[in-house]
N, C-alpha and C. Protein backbone atom coordinates (compact mmCIF):
# COMPACT_ATOMS: atom_id res chain seq x y z
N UNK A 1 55.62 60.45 137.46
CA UNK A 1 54.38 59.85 137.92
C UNK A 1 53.90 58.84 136.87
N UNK A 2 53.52 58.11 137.65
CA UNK A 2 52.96 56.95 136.00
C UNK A 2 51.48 56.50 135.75
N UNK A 3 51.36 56.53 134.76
CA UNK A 3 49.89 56.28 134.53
C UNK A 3 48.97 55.09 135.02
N UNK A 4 48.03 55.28 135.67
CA UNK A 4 46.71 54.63 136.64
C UNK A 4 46.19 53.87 135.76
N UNK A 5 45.41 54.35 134.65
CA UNK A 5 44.38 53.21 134.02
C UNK A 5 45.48 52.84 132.90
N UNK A 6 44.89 51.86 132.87
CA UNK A 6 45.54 50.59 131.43
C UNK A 6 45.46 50.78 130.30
N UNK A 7 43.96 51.88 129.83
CA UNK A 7 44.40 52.92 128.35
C UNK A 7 46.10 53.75 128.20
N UNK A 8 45.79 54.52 129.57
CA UNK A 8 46.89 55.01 129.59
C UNK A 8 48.50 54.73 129.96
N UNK A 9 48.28 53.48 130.08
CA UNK A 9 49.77 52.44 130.74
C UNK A 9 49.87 51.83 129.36
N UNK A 10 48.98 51.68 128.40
CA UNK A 10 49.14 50.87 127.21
C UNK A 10 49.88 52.07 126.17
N UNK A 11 49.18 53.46 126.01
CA UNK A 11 49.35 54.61 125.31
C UNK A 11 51.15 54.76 125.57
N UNK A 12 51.59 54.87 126.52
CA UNK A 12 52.62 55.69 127.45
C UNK A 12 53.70 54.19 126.93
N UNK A 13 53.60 52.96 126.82
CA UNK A 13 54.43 51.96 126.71
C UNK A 13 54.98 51.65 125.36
N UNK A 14 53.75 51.86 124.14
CA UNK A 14 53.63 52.27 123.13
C UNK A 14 54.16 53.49 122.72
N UNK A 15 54.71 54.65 123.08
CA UNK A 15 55.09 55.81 122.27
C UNK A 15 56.38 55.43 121.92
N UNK A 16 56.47 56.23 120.57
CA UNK A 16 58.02 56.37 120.26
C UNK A 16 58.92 56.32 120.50
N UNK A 17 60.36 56.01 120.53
CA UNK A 17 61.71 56.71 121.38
C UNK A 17 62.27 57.47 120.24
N UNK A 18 62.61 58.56 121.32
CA UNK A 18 63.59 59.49 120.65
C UNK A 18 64.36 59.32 119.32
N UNK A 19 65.17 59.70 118.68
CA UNK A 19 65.66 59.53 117.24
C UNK A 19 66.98 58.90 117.76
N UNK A 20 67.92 59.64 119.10
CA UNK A 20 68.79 59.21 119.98
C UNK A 20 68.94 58.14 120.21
N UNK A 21 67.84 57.64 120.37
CA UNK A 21 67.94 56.62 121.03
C UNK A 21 67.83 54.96 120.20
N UNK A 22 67.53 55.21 118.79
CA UNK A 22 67.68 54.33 117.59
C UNK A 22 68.81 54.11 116.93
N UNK A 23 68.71 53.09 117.17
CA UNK A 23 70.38 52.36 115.86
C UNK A 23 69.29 51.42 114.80
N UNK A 24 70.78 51.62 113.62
CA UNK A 24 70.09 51.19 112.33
C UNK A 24 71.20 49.96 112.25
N UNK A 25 70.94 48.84 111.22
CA UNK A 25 71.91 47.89 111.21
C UNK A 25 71.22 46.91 109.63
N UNK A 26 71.63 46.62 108.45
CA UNK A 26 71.12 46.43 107.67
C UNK A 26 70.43 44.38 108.45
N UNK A 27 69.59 44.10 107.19
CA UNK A 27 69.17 42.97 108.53
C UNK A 27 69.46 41.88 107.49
N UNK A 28 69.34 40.71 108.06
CA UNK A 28 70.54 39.55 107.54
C UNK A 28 70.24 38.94 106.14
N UNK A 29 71.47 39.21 104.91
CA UNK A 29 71.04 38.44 103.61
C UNK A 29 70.20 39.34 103.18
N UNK A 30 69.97 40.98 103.29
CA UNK A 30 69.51 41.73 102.32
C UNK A 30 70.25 43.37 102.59
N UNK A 31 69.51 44.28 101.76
CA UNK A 31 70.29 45.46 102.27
C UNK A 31 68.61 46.41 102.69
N UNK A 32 67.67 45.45 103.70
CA UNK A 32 66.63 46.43 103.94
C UNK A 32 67.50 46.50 105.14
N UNK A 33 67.29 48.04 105.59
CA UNK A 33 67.82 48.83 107.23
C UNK A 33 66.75 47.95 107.98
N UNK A 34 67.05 47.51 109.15
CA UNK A 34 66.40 47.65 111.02
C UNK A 34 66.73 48.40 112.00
N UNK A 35 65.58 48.76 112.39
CA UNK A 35 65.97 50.02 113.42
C UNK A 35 65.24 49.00 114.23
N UNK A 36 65.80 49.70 115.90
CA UNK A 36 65.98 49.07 116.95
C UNK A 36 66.27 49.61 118.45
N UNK A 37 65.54 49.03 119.46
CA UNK A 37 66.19 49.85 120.37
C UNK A 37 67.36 48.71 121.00
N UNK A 38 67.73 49.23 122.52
CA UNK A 38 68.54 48.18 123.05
C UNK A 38 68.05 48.01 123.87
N UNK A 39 68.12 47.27 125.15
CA UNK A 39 67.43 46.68 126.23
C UNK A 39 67.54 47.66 127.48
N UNK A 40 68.54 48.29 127.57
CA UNK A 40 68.19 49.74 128.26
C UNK A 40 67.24 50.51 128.31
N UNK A 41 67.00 50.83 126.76
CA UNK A 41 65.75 51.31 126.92
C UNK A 41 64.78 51.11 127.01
N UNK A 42 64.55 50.22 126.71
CA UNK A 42 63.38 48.94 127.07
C UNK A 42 62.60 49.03 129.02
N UNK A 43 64.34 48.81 129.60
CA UNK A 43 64.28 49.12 130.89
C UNK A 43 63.51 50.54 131.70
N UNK A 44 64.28 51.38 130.82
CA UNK A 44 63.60 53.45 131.15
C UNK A 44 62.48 52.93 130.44
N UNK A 45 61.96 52.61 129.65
CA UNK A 45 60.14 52.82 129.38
C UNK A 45 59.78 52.46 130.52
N UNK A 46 59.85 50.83 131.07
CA UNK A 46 59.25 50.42 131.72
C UNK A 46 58.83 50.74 133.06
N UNK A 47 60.60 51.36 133.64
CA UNK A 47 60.77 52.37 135.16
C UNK A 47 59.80 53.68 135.10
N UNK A 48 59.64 54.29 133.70
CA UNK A 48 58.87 55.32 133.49
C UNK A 48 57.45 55.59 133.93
N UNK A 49 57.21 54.39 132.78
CA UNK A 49 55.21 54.05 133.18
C UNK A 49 54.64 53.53 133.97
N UNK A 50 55.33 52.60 134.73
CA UNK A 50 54.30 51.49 135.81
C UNK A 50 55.59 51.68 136.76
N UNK A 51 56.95 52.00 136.59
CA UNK A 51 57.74 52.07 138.23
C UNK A 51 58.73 51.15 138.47
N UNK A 52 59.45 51.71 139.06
CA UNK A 52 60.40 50.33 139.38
C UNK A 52 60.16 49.52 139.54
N UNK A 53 59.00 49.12 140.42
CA UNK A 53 58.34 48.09 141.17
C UNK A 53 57.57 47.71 140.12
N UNK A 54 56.79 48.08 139.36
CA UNK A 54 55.61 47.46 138.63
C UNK A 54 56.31 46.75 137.38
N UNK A 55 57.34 46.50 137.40
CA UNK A 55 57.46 45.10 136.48
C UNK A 55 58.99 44.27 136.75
N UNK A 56 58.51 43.35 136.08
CA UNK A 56 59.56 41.85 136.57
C UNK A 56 59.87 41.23 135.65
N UNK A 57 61.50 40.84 135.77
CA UNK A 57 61.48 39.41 134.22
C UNK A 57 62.22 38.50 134.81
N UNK A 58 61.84 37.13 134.39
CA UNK A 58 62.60 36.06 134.55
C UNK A 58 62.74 35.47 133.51
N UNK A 59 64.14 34.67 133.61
CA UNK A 59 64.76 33.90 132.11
C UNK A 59 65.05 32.08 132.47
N UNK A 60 64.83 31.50 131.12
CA UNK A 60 64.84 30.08 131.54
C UNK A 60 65.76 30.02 130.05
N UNK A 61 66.09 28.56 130.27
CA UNK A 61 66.52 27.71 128.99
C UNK A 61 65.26 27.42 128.61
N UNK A 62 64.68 27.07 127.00
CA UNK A 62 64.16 25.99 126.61
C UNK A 62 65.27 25.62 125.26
N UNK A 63 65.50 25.04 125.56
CA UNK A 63 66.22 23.67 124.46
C UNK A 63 67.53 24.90 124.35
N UNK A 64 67.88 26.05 122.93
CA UNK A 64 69.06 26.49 122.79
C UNK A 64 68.66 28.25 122.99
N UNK A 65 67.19 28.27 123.05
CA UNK A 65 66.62 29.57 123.07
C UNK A 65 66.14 29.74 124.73
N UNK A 66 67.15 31.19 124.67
CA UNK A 66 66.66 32.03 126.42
C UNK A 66 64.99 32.75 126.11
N UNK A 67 64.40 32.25 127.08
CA UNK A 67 62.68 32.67 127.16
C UNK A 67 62.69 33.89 128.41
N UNK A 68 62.79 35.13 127.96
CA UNK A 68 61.90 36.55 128.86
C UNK A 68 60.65 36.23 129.10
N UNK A 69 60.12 36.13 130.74
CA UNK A 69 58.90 36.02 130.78
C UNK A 69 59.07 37.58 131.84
N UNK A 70 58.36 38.46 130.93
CA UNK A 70 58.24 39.75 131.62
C UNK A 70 56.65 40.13 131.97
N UNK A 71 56.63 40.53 133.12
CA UNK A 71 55.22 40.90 134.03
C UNK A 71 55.38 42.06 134.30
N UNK A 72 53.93 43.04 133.93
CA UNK A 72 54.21 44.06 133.71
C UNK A 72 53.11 44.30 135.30
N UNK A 73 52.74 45.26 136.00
CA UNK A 73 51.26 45.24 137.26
C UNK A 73 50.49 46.58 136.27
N UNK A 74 49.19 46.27 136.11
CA UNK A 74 48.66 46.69 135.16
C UNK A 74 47.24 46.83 135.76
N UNK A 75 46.59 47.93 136.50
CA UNK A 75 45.62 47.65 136.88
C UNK A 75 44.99 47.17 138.26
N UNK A 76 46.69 46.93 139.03
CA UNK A 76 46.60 45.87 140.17
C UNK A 76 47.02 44.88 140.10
N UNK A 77 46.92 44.25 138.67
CA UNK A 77 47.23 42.67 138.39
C UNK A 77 48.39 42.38 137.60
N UNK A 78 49.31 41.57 138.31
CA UNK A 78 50.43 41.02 137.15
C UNK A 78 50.07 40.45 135.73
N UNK A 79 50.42 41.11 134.68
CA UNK A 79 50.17 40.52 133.32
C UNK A 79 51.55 40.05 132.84
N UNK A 80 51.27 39.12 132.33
CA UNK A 80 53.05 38.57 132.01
C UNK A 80 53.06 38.11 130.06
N UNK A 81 54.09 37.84 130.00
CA UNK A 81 54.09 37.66 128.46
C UNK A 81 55.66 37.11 128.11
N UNK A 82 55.61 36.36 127.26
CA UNK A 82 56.84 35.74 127.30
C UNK A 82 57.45 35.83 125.84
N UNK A 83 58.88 35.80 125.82
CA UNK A 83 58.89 35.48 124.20
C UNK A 83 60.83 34.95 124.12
N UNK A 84 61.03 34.63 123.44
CA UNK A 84 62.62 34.14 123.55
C UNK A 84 63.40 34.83 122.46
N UNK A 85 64.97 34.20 122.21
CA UNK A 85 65.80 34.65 121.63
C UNK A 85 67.10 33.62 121.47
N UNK A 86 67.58 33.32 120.46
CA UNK A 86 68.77 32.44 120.45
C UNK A 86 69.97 33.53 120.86
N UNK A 87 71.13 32.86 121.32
CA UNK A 87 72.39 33.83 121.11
C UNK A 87 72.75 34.15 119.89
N UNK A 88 73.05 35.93 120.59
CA UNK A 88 73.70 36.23 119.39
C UNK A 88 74.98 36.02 118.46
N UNK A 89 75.29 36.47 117.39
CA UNK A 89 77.05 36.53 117.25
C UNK A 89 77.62 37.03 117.55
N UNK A 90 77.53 38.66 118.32
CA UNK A 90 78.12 39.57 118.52
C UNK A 90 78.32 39.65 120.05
N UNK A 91 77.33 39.21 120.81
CA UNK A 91 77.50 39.27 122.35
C UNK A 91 77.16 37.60 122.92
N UNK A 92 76.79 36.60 122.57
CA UNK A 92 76.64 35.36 122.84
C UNK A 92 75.79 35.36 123.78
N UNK A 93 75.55 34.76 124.93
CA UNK A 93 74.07 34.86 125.97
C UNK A 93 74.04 36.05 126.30
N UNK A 94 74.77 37.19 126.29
CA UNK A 94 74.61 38.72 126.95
C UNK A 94 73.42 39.03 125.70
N UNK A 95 73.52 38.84 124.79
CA UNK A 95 72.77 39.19 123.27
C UNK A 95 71.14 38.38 123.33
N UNK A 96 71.33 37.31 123.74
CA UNK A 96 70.45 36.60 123.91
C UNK A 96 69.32 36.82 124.69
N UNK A 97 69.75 37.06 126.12
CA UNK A 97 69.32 37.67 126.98
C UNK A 97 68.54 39.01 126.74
N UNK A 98 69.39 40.42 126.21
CA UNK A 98 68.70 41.34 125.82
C UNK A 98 67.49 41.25 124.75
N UNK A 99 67.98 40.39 123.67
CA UNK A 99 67.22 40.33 122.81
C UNK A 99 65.37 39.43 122.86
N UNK A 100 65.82 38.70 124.05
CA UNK A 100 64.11 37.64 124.94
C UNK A 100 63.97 38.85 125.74
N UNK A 101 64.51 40.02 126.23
CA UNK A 101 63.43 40.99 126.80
C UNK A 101 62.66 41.85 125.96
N UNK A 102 63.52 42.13 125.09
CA UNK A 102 63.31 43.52 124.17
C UNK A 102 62.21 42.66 123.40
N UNK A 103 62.08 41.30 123.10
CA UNK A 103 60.69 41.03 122.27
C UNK A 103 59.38 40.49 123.08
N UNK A 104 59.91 40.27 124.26
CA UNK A 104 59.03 40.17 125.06
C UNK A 104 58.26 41.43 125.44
N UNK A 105 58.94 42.71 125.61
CA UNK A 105 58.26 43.84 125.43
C UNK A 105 57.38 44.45 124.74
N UNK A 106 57.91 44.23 123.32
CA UNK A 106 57.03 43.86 122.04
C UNK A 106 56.00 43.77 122.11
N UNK A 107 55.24 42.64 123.11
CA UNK A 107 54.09 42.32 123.24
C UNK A 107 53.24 43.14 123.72
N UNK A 108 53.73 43.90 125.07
CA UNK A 108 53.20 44.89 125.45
C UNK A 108 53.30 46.50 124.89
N UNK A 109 53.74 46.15 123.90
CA UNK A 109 53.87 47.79 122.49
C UNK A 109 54.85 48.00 122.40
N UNK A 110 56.15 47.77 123.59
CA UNK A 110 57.12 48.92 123.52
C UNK A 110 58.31 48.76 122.38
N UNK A 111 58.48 49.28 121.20
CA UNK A 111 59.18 49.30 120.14
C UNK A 111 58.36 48.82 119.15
N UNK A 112 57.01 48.34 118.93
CA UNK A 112 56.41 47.23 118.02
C UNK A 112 56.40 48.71 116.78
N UNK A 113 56.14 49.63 116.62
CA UNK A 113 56.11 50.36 115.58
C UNK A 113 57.49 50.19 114.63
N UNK A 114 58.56 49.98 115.41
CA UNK A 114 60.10 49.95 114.81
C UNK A 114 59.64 48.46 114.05
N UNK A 115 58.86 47.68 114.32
CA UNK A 115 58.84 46.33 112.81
C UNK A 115 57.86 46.67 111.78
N UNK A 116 57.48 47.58 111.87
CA UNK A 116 56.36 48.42 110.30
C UNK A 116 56.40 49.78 109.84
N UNK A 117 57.93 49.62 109.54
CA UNK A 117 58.06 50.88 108.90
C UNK A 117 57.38 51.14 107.37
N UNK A 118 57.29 50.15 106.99
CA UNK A 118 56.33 50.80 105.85
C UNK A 118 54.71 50.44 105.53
N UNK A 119 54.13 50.59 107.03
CA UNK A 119 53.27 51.13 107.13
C UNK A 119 53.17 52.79 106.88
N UNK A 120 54.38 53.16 107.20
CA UNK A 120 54.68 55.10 107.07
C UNK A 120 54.92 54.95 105.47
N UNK A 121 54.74 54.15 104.61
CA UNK A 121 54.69 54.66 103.15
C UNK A 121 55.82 55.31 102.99
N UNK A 122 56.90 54.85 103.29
CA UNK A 122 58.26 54.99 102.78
C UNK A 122 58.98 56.30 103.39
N UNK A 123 58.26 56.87 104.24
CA UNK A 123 58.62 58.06 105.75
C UNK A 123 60.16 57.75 105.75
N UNK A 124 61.12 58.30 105.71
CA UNK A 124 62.08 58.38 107.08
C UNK A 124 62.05 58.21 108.03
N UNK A 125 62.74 57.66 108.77
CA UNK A 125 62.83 57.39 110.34
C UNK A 125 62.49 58.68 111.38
N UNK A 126 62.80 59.76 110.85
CA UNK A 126 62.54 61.09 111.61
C UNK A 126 61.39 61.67 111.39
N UNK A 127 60.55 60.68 110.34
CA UNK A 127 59.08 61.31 110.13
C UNK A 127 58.40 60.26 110.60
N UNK A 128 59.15 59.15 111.26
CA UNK A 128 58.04 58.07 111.67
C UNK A 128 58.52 57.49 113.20
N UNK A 129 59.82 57.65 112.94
CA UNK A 129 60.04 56.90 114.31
C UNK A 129 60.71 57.68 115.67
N UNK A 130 60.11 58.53 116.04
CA UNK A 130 60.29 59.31 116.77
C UNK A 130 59.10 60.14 117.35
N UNK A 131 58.96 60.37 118.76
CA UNK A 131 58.05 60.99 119.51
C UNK A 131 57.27 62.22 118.32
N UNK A 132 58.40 63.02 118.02
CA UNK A 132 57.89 64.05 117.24
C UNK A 132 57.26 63.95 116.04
N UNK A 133 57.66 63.22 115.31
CA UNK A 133 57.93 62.66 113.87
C UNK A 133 56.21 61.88 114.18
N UNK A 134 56.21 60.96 114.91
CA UNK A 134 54.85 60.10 115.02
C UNK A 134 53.32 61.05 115.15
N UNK A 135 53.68 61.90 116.23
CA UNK A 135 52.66 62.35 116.96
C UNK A 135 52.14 63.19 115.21
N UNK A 136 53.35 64.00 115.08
CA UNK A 136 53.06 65.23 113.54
C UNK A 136 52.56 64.21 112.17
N UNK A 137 52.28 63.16 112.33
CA UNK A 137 52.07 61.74 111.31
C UNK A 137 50.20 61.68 111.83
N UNK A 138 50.52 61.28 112.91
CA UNK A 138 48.85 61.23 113.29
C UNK A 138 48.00 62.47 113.60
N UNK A 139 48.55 63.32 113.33
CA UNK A 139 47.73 64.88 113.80
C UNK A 139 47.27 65.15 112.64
N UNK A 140 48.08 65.04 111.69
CA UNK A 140 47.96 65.62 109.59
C UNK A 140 46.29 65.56 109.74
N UNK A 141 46.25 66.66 109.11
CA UNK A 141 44.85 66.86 108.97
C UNK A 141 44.60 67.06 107.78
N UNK A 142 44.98 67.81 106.78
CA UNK A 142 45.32 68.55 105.50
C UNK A 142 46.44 69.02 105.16
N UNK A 143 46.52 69.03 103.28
CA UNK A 143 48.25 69.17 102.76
C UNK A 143 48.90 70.00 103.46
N UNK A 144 48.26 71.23 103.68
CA UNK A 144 49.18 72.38 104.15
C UNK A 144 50.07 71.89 105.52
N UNK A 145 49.52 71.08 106.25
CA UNK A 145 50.16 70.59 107.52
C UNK A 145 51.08 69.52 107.28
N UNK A 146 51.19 68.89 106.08
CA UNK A 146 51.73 67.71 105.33
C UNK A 146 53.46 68.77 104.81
N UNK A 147 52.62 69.48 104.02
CA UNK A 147 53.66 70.47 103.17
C UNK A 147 54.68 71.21 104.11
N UNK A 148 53.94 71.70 105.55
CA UNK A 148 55.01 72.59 106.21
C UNK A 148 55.62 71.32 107.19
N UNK A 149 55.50 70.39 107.81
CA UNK A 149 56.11 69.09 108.28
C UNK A 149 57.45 68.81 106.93
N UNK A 150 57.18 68.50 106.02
CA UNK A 150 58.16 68.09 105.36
C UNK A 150 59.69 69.38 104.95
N UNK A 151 58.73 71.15 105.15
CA UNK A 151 60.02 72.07 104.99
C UNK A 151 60.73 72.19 106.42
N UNK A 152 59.94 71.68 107.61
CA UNK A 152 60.76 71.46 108.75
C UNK A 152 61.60 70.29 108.63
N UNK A 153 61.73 69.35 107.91
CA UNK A 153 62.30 68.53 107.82
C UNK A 153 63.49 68.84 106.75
N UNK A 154 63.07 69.29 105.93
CA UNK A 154 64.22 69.70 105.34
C UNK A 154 65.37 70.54 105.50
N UNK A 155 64.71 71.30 106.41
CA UNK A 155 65.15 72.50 107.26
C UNK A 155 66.64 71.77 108.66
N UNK A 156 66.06 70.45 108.95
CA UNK A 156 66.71 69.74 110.09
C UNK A 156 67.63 69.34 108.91
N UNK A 157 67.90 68.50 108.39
CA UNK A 157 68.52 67.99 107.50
C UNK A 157 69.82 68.60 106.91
C-alpha cells in the first residue's frame, strides 16, 4: 500500500536501502569509498511508495549529457525533476541512462543520504547506511543505547 500524504511519500522515498543492496567502488583519483545504489533499485522504491503508475521518466540529449526528467504524482499532482549524466566507461549510454535516473531521484531523497557519509562522523556503512543502522542512529537517546548498538555490531562482524 503506499503512502497518501506527501510527509509520508517524502519519509518512505527517503529511507535507507538495505546493506544488500549497496555496492562500494573507490571514487575517481582518490582512495575515498562511494557507496551507491543501482537503478533497479531506484525503480522498487519508486513501485513501492507512489505505484507503478505514480511515476514516469523521460530522457533527451542535451549536447553529450542524457537528461532524466522523472515525475513522481504526489498529492494528485505530477512533480517532476530533472537531472543528467554523461556516459559511462563501463556501460556507455546503458550507464548514462541509469546514472540521469538514479540522480534525478536524488532530488526527491531517494539515496541522497549515500553522498554524506560523514555527516555519521566516521560510522560504518552498517551503522549509517542501512534501514537498521539509520533508524538505531536517530533513536540514540543516551550512551548506554550508543554502547549496546556498537556490541551488536561487533557481535555481526
Amino acid at each position: 500500500m503506499t503512502p497518501k500524504n506527501t510527509a509520508n511519500i517524502a519519509n518512505a522515498l527517503k529511507r535507507p536501502f538495505p546493506l544488500s543492496a549497496l555496492s562500494w567502488r573507490k571514487g575517481p583519483g582518490s582512495s575515498k569509498e562511494l557507496v551507491y545504489i543501482n537503478a533497479r533499485d531506484v525503480m522498487q522504491r519508486l513501485d513501492e511508495v507512489v505505484g507503478v503508475d505514480g511515476w514516469q521518466d523521460e530522457y533527451a540529449w542535451i549536447g553529450e549529457r542524457m537528461i532524466c526528467k522523472l515525475s513522481v504524482r504526489i498529492g494528485g499532482e505530477w512533480v517532476t525533476k530533472c537531472d543528467g549524466a554523461d556516459d559511462t566507461s563501463i556501460e556507455g549510454a546503458k550507464g548514462g541512462i541509469s546514472d540521469a535516473l538514479k540522480r534525478a531521484a536524488v532530488k526527491f531523497g531517494i539515496g541522497r543520504y549515500l553522498y554524506h557519509p560523514d555527516a555519521f562522523n566516521g560510522r560504518t556503512p552498517a551503522e549509517w547506511a542501512t534501514p537498521e543502522g539509520f533508524d538505531k542512529l536517530m533513536a540514540k537517546r543516551n550512551d548506554a543505547e550508543v554502547k549496546e548498538f556498537q556490541k551488536e555490531l561487533k557481535k555481526a562482524s
